[in-house]
ModelCIF file with pLDDT and N, C-alpha, C, O atoms, coordinates in Angstrom:
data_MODEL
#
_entry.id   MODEL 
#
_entity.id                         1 
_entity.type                       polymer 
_entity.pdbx_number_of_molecules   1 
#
_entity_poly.entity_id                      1 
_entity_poly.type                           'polypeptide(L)' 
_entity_poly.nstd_linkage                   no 
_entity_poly.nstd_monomer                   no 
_entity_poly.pdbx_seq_one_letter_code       
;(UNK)(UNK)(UNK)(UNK)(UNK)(UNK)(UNK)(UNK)(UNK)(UNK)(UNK)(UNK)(UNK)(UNK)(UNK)(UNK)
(UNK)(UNK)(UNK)(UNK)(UNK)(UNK)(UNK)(UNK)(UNK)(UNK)(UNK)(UNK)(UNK)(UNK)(UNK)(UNK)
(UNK)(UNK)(UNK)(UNK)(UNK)(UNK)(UNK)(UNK)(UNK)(UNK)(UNK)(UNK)(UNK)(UNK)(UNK)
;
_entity_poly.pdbx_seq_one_letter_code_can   XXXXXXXXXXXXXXXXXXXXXXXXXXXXXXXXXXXXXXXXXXXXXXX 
_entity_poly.pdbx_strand_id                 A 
#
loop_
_entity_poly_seq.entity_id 
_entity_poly_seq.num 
_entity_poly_seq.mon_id 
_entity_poly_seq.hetero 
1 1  UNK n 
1 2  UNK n 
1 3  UNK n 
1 4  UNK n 
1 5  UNK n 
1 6  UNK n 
1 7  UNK n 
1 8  UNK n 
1 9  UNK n 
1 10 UNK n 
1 11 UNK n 
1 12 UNK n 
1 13 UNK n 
1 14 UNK n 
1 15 UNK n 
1 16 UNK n 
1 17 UNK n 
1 18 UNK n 
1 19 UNK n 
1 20 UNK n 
1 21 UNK n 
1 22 UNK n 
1 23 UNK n 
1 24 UNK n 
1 25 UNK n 
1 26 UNK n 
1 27 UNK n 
1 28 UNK n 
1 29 UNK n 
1 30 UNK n 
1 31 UNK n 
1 32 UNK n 
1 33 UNK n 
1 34 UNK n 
1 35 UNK n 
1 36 UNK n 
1 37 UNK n 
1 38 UNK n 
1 39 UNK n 
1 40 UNK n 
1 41 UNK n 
1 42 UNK n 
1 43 UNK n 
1 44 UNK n 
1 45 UNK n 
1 46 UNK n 
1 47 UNK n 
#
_struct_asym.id          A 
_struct_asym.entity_id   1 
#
loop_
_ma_qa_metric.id 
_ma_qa_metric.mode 
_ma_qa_metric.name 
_ma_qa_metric.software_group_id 
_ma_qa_metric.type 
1 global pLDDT . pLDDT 
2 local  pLDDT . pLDDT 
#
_ma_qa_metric_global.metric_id      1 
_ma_qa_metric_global.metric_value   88.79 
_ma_qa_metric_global.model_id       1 
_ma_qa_metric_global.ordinal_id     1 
#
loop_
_ma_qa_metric_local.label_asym_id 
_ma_qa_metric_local.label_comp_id 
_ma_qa_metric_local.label_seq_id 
_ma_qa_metric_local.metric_id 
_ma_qa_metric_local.metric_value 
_ma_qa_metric_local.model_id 
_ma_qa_metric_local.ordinal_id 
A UNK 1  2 53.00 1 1  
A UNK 2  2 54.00 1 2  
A UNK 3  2 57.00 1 3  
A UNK 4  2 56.00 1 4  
A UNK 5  2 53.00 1 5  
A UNK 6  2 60.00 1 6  
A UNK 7  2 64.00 1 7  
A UNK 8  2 67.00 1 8  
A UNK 9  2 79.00 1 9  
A UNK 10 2 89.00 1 10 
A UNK 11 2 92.00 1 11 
A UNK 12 2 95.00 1 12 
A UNK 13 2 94.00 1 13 
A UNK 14 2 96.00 1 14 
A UNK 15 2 96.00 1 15 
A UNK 16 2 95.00 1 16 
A UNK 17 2 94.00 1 17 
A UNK 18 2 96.00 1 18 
A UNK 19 2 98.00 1 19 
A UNK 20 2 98.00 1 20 
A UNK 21 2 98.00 1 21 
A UNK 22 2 98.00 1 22 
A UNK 23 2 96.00 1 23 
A UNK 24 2 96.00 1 24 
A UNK 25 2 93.00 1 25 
A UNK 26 2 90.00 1 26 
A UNK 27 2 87.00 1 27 
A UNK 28 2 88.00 1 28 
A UNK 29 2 94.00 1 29 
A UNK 30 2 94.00 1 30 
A UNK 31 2 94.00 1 31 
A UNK 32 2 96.00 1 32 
A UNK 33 2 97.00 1 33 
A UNK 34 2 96.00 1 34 
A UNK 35 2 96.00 1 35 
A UNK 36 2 98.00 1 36 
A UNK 37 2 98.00 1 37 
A UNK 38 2 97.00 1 38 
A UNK 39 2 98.00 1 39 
A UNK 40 2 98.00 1 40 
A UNK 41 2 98.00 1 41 
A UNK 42 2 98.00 1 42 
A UNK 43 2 98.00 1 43 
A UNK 44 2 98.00 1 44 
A UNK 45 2 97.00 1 45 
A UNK 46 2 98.00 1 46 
A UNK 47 2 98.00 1 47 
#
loop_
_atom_site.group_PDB 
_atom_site.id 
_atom_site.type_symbol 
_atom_site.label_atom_id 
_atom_site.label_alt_id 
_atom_site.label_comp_id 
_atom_site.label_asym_id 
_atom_site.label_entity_id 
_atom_site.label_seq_id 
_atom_site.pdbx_PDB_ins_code 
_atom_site.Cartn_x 
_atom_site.Cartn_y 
_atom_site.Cartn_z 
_atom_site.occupancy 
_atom_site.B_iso_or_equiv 
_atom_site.pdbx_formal_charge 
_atom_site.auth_seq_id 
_atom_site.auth_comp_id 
_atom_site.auth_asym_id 
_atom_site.auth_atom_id 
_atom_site.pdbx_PDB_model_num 
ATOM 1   N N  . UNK A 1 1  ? -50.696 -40.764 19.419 1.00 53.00 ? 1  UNK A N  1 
ATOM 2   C CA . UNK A 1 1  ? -51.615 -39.780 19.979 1.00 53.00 ? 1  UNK A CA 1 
ATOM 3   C C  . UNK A 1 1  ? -52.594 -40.388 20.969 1.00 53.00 ? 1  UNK A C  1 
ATOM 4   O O  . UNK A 1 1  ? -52.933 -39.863 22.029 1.00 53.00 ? 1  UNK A O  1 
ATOM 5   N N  . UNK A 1 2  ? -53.144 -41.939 20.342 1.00 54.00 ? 2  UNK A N  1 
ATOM 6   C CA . UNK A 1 2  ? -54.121 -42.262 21.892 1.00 54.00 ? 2  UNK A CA 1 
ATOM 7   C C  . UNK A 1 2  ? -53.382 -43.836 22.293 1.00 54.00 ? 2  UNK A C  1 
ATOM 8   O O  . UNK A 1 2  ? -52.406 -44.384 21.782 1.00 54.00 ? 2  UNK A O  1 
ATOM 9   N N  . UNK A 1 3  ? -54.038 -44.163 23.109 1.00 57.00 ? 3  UNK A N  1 
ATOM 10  C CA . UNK A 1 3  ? -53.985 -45.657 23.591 1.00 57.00 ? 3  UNK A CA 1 
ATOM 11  C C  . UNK A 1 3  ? -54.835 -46.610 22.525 1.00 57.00 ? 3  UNK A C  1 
ATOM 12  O O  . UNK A 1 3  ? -54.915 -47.825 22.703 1.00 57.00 ? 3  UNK A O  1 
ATOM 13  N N  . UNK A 1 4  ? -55.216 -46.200 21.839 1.00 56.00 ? 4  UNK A N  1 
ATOM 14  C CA . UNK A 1 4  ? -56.197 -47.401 21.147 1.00 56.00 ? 4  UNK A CA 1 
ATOM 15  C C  . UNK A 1 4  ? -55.094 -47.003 19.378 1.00 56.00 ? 4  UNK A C  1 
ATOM 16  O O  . UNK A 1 4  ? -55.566 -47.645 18.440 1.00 56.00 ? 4  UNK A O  1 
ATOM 17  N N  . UNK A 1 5  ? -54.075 -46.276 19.043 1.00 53.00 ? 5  UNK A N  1 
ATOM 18  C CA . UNK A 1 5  ? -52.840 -46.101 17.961 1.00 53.00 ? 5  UNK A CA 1 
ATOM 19  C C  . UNK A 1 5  ? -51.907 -46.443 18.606 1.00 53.00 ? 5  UNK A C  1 
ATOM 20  O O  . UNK A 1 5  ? -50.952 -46.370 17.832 1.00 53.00 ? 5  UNK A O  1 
ATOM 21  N N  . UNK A 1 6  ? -51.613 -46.733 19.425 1.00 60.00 ? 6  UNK A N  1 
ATOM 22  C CA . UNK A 1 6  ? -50.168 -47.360 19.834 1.00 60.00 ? 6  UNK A CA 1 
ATOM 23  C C  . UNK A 1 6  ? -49.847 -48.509 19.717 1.00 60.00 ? 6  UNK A C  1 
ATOM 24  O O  . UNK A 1 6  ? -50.649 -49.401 19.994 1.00 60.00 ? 6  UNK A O  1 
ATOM 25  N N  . UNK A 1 7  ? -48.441 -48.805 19.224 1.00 64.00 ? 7  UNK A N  1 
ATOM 26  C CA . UNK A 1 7  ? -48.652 -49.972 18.426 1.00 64.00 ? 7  UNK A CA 1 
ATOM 27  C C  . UNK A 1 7  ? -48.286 -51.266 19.567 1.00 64.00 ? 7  UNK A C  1 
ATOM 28  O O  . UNK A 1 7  ? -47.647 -51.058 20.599 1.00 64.00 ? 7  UNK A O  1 
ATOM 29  N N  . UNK A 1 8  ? -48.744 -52.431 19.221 1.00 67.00 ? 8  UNK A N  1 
ATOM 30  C CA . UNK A 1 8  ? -49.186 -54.192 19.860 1.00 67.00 ? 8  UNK A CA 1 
ATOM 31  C C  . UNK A 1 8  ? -47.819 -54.560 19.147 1.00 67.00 ? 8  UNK A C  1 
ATOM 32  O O  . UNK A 1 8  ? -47.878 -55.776 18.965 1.00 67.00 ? 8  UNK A O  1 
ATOM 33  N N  . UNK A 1 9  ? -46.852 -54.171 18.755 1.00 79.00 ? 9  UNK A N  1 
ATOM 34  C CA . UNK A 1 9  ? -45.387 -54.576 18.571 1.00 79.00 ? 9  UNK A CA 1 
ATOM 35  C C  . UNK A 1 9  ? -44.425 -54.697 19.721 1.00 79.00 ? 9  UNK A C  1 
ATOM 36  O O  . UNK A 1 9  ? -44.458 -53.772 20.533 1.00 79.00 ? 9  UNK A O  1 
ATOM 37  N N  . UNK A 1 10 ? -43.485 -55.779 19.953 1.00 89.00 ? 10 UNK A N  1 
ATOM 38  C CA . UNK A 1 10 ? -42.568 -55.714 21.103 1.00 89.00 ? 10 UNK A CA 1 
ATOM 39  C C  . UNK A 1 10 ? -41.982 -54.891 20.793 1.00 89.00 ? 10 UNK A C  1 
ATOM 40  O O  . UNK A 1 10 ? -42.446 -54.229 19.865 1.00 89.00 ? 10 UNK A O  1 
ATOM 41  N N  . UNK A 1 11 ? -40.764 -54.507 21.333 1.00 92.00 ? 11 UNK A N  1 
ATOM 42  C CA . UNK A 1 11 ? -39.489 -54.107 21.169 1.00 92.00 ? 11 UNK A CA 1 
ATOM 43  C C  . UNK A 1 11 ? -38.523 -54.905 22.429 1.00 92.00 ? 11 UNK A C  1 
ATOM 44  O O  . UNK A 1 11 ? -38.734 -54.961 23.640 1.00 92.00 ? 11 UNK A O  1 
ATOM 45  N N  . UNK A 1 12 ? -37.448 -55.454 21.642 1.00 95.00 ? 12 UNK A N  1 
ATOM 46  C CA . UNK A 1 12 ? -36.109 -55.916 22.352 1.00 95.00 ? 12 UNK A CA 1 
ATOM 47  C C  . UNK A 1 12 ? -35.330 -55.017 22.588 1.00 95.00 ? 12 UNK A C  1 
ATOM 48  O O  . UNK A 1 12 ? -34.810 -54.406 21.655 1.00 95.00 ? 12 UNK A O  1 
ATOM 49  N N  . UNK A 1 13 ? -35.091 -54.752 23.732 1.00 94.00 ? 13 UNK A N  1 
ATOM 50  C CA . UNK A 1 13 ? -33.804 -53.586 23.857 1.00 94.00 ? 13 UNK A CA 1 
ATOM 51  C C  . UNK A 1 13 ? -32.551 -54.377 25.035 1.00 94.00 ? 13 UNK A C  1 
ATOM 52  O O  . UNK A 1 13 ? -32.719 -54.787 26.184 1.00 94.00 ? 13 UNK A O  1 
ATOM 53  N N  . UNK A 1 14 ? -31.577 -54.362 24.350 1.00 96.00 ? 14 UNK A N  1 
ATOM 54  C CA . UNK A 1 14 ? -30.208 -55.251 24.752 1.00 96.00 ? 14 UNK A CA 1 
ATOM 55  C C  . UNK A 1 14 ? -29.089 -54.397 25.026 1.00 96.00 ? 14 UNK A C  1 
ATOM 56  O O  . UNK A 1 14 ? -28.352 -53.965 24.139 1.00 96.00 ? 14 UNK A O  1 
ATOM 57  N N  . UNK A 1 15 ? -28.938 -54.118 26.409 1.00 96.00 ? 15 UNK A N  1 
ATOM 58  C CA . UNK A 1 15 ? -27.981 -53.289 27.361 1.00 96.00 ? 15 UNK A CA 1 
ATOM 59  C C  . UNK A 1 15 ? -26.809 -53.738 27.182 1.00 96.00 ? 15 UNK A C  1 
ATOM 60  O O  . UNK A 1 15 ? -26.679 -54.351 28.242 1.00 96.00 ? 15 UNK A O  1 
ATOM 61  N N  . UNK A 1 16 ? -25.354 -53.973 26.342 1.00 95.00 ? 16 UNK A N  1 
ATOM 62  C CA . UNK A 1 16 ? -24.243 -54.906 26.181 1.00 95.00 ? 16 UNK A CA 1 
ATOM 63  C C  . UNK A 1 16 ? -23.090 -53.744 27.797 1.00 95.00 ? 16 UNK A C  1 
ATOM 64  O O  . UNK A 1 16 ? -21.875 -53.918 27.709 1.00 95.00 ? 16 UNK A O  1 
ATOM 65  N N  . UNK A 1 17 ? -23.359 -53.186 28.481 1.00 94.00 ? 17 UNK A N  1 
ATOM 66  C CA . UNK A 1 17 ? -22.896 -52.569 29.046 1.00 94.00 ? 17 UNK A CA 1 
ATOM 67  C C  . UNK A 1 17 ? -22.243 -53.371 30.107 1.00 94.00 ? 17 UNK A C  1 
ATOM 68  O O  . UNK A 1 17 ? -22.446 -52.888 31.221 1.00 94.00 ? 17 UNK A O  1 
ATOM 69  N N  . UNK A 1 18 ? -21.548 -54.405 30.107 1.00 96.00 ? 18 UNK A N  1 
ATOM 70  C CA . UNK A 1 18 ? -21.185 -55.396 31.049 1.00 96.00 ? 18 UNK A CA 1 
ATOM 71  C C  . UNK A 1 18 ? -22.171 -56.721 30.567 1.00 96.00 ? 18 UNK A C  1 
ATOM 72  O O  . UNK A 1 18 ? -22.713 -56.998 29.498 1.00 96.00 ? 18 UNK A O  1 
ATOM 73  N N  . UNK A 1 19 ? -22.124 -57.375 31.868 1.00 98.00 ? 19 UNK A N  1 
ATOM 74  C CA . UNK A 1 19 ? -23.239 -58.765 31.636 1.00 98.00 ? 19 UNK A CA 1 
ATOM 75  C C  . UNK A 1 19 ? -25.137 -58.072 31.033 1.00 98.00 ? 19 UNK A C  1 
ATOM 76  O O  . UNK A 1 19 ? -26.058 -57.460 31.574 1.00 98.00 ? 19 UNK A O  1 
ATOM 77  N N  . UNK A 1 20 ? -24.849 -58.670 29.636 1.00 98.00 ? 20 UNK A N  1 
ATOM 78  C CA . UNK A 1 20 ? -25.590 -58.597 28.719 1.00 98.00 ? 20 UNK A CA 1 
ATOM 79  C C  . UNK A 1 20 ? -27.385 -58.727 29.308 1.00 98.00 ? 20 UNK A C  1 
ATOM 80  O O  . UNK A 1 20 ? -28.044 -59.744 29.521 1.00 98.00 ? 20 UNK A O  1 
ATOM 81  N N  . UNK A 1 21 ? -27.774 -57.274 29.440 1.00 98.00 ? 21 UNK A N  1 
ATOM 82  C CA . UNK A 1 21 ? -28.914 -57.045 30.054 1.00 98.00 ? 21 UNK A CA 1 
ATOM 83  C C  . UNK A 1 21 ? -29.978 -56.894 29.033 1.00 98.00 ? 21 UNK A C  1 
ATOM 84  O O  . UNK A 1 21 ? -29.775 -56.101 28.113 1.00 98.00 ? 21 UNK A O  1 
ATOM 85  N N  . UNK A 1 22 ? -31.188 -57.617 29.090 1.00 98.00 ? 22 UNK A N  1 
ATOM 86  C CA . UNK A 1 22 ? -32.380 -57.648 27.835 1.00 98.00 ? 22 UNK A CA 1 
ATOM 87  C C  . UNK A 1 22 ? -33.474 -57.078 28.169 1.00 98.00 ? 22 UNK A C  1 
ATOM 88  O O  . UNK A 1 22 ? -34.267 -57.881 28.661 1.00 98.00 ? 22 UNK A O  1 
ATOM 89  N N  . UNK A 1 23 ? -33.885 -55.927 28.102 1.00 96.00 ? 23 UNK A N  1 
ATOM 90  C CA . UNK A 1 23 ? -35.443 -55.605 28.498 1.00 96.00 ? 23 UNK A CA 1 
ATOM 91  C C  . UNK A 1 23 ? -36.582 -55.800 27.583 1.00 96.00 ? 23 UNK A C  1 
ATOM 92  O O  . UNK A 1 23 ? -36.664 -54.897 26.751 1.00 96.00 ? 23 UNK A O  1 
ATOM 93  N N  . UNK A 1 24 ? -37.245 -56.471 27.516 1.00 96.00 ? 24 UNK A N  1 
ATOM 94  C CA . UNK A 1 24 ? -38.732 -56.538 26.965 1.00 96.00 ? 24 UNK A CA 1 
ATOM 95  C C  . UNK A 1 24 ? -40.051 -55.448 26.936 1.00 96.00 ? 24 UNK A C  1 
ATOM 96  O O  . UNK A 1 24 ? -40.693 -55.178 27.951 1.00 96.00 ? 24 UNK A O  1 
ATOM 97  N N  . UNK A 1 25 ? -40.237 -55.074 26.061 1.00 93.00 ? 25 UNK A N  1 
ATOM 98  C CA . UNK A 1 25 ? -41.313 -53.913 26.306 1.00 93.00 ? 25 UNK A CA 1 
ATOM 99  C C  . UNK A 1 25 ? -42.129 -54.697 24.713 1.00 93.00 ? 25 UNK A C  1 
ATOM 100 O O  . UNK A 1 25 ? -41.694 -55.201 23.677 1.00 93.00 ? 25 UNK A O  1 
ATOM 101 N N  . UNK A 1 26 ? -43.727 -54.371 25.395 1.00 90.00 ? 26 UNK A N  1 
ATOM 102 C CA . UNK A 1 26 ? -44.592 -54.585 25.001 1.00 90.00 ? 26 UNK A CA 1 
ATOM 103 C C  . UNK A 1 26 ? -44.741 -55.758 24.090 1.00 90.00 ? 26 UNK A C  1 
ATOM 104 O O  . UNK A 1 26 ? -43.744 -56.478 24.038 1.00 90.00 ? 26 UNK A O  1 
ATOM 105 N N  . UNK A 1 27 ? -45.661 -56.077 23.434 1.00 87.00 ? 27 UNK A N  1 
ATOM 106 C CA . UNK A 1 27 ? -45.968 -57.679 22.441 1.00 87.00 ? 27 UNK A CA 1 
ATOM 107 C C  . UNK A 1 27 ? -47.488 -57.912 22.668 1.00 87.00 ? 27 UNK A C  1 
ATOM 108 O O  . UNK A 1 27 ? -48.293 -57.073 23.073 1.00 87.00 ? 27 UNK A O  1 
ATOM 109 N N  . UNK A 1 28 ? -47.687 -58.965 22.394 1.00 88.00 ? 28 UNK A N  1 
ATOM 110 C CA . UNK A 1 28 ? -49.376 -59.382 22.141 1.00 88.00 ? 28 UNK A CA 1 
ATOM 111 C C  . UNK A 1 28 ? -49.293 -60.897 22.570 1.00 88.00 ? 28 UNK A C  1 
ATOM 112 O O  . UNK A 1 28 ? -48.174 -61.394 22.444 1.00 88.00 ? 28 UNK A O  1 
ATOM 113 N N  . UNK A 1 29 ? -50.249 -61.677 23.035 1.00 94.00 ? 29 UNK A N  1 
ATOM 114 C CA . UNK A 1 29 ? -50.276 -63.104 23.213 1.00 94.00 ? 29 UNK A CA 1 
ATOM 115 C C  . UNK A 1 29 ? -49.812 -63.848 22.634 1.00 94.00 ? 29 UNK A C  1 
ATOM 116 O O  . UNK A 1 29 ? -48.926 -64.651 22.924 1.00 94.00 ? 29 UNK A O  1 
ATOM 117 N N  . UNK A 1 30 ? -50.800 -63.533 20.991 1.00 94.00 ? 30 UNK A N  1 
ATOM 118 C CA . UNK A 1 30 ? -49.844 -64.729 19.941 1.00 94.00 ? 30 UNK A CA 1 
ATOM 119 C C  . UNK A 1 30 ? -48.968 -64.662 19.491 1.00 94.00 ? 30 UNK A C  1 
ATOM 120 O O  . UNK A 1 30 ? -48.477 -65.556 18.803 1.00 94.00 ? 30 UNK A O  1 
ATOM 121 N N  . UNK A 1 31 ? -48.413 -63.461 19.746 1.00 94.00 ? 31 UNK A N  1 
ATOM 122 C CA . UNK A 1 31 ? -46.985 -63.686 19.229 1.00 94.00 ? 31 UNK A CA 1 
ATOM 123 C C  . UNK A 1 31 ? -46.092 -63.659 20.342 1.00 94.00 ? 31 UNK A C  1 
ATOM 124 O O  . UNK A 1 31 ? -44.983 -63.164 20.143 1.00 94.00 ? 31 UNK A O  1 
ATOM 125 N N  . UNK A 1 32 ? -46.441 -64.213 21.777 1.00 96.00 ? 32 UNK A N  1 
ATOM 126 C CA . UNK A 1 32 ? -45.343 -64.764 22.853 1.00 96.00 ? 32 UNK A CA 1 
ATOM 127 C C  . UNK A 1 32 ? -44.564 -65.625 21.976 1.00 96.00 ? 32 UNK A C  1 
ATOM 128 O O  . UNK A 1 32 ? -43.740 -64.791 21.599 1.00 96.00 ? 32 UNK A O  1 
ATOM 129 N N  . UNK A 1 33 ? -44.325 -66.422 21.539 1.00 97.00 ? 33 UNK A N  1 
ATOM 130 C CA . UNK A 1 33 ? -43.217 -67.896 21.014 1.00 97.00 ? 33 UNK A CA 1 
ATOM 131 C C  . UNK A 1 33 ? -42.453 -67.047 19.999 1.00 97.00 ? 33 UNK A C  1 
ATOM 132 O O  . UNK A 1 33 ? -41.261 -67.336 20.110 1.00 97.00 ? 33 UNK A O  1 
ATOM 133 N N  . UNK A 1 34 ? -42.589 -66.377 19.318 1.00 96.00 ? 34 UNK A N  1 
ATOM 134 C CA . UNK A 1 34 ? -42.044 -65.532 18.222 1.00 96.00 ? 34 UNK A CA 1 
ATOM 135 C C  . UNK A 1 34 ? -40.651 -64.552 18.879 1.00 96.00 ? 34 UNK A C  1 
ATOM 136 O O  . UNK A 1 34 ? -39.460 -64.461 18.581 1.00 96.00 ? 34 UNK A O  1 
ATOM 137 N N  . UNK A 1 35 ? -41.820 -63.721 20.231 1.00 96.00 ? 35 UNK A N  1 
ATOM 138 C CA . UNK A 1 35 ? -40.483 -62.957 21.177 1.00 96.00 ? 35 UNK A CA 1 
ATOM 139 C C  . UNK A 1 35 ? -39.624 -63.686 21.671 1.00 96.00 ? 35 UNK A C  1 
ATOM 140 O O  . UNK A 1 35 ? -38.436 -63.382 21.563 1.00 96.00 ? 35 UNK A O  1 
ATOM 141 N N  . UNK A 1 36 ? -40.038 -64.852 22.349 1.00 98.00 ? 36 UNK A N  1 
ATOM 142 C CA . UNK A 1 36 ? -39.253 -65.658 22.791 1.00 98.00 ? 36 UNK A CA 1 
ATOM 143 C C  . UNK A 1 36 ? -37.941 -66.235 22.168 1.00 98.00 ? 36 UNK A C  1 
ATOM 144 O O  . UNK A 1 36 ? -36.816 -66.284 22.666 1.00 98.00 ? 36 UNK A O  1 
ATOM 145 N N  . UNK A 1 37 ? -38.460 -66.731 20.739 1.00 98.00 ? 37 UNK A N  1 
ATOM 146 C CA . UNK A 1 37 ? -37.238 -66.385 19.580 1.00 98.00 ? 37 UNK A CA 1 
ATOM 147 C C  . UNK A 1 37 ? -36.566 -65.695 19.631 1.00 98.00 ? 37 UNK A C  1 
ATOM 148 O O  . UNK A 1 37 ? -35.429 -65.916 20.050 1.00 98.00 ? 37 UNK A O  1 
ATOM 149 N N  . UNK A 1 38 ? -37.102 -64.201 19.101 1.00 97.00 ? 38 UNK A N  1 
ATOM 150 C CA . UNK A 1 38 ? -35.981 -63.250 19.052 1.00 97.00 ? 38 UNK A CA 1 
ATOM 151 C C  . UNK A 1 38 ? -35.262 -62.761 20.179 1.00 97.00 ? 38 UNK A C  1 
ATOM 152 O O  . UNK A 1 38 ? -34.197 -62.147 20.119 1.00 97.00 ? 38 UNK A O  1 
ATOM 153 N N  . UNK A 1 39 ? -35.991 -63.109 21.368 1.00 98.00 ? 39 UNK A N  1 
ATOM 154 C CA . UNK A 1 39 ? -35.098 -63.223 22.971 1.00 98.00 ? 39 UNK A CA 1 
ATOM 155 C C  . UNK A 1 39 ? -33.860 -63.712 22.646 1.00 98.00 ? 39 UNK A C  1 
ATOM 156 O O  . UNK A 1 39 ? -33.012 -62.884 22.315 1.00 98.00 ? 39 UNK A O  1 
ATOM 157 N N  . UNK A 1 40 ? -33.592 -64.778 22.664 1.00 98.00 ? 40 UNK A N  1 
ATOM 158 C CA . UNK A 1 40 ? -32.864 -65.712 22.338 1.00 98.00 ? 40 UNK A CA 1 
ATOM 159 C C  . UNK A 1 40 ? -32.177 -65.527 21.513 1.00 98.00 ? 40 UNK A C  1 
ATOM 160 O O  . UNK A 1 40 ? -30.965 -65.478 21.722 1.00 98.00 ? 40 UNK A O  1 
ATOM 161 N N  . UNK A 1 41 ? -32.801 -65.330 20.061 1.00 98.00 ? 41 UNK A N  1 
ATOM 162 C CA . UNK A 1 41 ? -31.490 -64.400 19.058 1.00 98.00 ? 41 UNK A CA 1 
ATOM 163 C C  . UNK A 1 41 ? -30.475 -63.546 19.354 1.00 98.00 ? 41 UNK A C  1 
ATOM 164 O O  . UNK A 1 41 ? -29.257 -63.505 19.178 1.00 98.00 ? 41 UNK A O  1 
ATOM 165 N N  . UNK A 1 42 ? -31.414 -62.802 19.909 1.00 98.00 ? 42 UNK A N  1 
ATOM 166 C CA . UNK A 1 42 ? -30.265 -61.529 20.583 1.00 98.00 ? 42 UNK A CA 1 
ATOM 167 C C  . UNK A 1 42 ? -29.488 -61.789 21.522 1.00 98.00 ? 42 UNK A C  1 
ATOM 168 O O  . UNK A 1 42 ? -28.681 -60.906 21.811 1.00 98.00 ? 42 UNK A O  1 
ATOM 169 N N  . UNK A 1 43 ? -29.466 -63.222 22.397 1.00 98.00 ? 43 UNK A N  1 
ATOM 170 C CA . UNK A 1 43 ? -28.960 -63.261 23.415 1.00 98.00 ? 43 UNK A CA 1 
ATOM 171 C C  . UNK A 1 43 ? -27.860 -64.692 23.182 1.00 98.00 ? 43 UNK A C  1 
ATOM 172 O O  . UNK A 1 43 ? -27.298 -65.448 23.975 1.00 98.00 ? 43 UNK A O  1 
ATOM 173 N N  . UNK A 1 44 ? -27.909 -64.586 21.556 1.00 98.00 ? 44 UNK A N  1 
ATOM 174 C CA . UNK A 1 44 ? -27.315 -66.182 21.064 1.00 98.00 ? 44 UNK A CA 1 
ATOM 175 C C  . UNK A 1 44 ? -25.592 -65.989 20.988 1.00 98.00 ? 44 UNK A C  1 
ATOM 176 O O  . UNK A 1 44 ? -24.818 -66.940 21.104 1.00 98.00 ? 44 UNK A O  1 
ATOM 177 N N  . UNK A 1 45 ? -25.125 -64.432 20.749 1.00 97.00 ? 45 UNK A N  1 
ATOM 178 C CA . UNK A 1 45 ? -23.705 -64.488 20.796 1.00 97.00 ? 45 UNK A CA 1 
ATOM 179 C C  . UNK A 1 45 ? -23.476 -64.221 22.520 1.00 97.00 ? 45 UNK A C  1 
ATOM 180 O O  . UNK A 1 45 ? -22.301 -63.863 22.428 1.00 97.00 ? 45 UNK A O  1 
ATOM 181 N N  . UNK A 1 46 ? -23.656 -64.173 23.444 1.00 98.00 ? 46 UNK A N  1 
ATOM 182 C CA . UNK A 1 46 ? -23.363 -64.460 24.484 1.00 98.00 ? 46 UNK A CA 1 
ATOM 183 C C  . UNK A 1 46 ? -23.814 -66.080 25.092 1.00 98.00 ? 46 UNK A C  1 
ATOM 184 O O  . UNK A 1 46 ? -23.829 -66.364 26.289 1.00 98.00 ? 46 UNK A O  1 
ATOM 185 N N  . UNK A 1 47 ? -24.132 -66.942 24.073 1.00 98.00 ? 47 UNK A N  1 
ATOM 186 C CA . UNK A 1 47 ? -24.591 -68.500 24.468 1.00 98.00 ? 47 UNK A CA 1 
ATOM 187 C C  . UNK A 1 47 ? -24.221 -68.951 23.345 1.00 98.00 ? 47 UNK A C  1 
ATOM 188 O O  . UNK A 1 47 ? -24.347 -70.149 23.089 1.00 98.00 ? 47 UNK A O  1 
#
């Protein structure tokens, strides 16, 4: 309902529709190294 309830959670969203496309939406500072992880997770059966 406002900007100050919306949630400081990322979300990974992973396009497999051809060459494996990753969009990033939203996160918080301290937990940059954490997304970065799960970047990578998701992007570990194509590596």
């Amino acid at each position: 309902k406002s900007a100050t309830a919306a949630t400081r959670d990322y979300v990974l969203s992973l396009d497999r529709n051809g060459p494996p496309l990753l969009n990033v939406f939203g996160g918080k500072i301290t937990t940059y190294r954490r997304l970065a992880e799960s970047a990578l997770a998701r992007l570990a059966p194509f590596f």
